[in-house]
C-alpha atoms as a PDB file:
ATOM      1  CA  UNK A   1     -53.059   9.648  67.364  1.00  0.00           C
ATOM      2  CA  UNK A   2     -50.236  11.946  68.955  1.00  0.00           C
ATOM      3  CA  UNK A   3     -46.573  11.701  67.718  1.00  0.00           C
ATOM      4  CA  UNK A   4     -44.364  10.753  69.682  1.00  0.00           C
ATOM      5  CA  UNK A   5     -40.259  10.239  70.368  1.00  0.00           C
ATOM      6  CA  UNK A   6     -39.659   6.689  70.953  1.00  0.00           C
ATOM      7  CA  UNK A   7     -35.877   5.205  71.897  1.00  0.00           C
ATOM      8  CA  UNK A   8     -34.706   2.019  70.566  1.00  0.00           C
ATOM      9  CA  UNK A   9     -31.411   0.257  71.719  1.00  0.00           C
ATOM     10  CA  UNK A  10     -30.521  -2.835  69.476  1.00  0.00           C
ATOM     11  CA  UNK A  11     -27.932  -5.302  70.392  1.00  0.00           C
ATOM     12  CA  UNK A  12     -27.486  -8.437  68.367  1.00  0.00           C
ATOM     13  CA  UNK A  13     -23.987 -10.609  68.013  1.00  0.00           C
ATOM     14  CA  UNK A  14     -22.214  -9.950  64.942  1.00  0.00           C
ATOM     15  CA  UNK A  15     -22.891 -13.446  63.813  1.00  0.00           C
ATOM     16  CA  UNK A  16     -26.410 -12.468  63.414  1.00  0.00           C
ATOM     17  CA  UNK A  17     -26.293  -9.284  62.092  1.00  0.00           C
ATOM     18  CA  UNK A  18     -27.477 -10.328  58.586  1.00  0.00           C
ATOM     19  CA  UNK A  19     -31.197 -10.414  60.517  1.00  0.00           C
ATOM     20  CA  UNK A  20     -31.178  -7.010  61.207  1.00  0.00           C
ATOM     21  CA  UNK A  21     -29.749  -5.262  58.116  1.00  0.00           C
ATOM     22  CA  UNK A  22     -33.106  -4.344  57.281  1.00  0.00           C
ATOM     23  CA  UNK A  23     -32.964  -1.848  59.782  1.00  0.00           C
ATOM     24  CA  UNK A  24     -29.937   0.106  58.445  1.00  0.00           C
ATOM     25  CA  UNK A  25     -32.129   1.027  55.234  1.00  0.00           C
ATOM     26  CA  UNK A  26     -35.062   2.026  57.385  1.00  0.00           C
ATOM     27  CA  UNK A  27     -32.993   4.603  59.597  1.00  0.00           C
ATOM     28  CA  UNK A  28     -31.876   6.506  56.591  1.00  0.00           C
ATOM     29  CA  UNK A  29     -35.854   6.982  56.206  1.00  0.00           C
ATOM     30  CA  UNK A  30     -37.877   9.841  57.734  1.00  0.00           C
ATOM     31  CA  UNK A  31     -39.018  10.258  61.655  1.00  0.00           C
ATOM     32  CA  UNK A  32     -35.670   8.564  62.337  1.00  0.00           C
ATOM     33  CA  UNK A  33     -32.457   9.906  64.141  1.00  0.00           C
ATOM     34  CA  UNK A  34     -29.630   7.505  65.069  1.00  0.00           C
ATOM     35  CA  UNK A  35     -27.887   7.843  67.965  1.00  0.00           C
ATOM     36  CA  UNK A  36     -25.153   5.676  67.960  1.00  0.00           C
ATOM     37  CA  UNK A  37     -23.815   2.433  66.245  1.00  0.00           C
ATOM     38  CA  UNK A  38     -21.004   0.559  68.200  1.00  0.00           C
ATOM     39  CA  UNK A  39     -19.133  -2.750  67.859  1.00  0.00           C
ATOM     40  CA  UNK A  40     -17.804  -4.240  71.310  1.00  0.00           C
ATOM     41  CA  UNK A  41     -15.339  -6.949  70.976  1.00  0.00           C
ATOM     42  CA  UNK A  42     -16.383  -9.465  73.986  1.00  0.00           C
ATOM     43  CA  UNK A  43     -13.442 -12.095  73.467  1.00  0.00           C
ATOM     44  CA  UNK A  44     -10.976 -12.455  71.597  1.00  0.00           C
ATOM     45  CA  UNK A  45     -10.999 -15.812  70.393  1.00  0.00           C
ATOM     46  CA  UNK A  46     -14.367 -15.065  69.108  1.00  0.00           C
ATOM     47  CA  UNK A  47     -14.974 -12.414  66.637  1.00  0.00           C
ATOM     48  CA  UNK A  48     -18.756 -13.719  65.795  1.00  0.00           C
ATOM     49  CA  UNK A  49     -19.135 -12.652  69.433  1.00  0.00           C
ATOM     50  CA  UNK A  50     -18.966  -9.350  68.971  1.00  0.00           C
ATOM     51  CA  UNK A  51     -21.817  -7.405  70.147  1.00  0.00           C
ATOM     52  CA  UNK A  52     -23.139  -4.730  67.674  1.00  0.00           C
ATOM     53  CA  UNK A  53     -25.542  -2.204  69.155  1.00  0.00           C
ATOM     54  CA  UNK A  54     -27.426   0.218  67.183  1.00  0.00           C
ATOM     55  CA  UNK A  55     -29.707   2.946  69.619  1.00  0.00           C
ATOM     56  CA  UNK A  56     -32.062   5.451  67.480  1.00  0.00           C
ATOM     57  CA  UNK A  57     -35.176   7.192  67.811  1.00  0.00           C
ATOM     58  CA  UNK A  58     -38.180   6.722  66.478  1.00  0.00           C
ATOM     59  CA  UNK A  59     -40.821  10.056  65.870  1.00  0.00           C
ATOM     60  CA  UNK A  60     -44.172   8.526  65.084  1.00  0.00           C
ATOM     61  CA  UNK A  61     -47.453   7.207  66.543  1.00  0.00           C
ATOM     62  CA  UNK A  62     -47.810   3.876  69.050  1.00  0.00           C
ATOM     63  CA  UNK A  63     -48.452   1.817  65.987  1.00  0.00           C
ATOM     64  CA  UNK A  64     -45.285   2.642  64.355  1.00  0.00           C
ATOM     65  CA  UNK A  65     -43.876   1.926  67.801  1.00  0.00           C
ATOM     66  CA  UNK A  66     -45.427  -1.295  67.470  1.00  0.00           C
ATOM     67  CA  UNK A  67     -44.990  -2.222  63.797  1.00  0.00           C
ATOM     68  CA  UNK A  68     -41.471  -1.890  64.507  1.00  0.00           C
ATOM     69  CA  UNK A  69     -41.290  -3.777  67.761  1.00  0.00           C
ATOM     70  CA  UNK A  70     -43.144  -6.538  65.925  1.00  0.00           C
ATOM     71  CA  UNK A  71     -40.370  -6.477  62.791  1.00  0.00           C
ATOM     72  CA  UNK A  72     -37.136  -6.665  65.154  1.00  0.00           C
ATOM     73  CA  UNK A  73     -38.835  -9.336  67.154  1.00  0.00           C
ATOM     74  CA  UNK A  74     -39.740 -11.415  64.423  1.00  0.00           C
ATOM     75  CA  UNK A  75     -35.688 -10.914  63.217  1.00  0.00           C
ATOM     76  CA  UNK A  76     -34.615 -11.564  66.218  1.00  0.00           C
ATOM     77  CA  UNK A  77     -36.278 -14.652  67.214  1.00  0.00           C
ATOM     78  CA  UNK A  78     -34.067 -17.509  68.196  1.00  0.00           C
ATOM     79  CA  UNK A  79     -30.796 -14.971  67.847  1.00  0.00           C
ATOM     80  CA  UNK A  80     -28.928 -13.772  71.555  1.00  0.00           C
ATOM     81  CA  UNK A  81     -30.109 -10.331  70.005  1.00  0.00           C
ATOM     82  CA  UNK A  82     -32.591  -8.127  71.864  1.00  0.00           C
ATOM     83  CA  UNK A  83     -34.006  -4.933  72.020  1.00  0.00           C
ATOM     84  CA  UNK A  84     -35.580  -2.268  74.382  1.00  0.00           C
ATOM     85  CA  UNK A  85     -37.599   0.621  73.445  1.00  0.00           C
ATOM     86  CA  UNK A  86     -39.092   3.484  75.556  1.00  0.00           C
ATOM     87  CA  UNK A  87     -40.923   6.546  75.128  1.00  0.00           C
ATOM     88  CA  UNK A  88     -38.394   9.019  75.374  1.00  0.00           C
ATOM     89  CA  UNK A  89     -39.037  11.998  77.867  1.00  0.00           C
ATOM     90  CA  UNK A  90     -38.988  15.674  77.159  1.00  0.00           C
ATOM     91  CA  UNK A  91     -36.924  18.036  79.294  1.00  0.00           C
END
């Protein structure tokens, strides 16, 4: 299988972070770069609101793509959280 650079943009409310934080572990690993990690406050009133978006790429094969499609889906189920991913294009 060819290795590839796949992008990842996460963005999950800070009320459900705690189903991601998994993912903070795994990006210290190997074939991982992060990008950027960013808290937005939405409103005021509402801190648990906050958006928290994590983008980071991902060096590896379609079924590491894949496997970690399937793992933030699975966290993410039933959250406002969601997440894109993309093979990134060479210049």
């Amino acid at each position: 299988m060819s290795v590839r650079t796949y992008v990842f943009r996460v963005v999950v409310p800070r009320r459900d972070y705690q189903r991601i934080e998994w993912l903070s572990d795994v990006l210290k690993g190997e074939g991982f770069t992060v990008l950027y990690m960013r808290v937005d406050r939405l409103f005021d009133e509402r801190a648990d609101l906050d958006s928290i978006e994590i983008a980071f790429l991902l060096r590896g094969n379609a079924k590491a793509r894949r496997e970690m499609e399937r793992r933030l889906a699975e966290s993410l189920r039933g959250s406002l959280g969601f997440f894109i991913s993309c093979i990134r294009r060479e210049s």
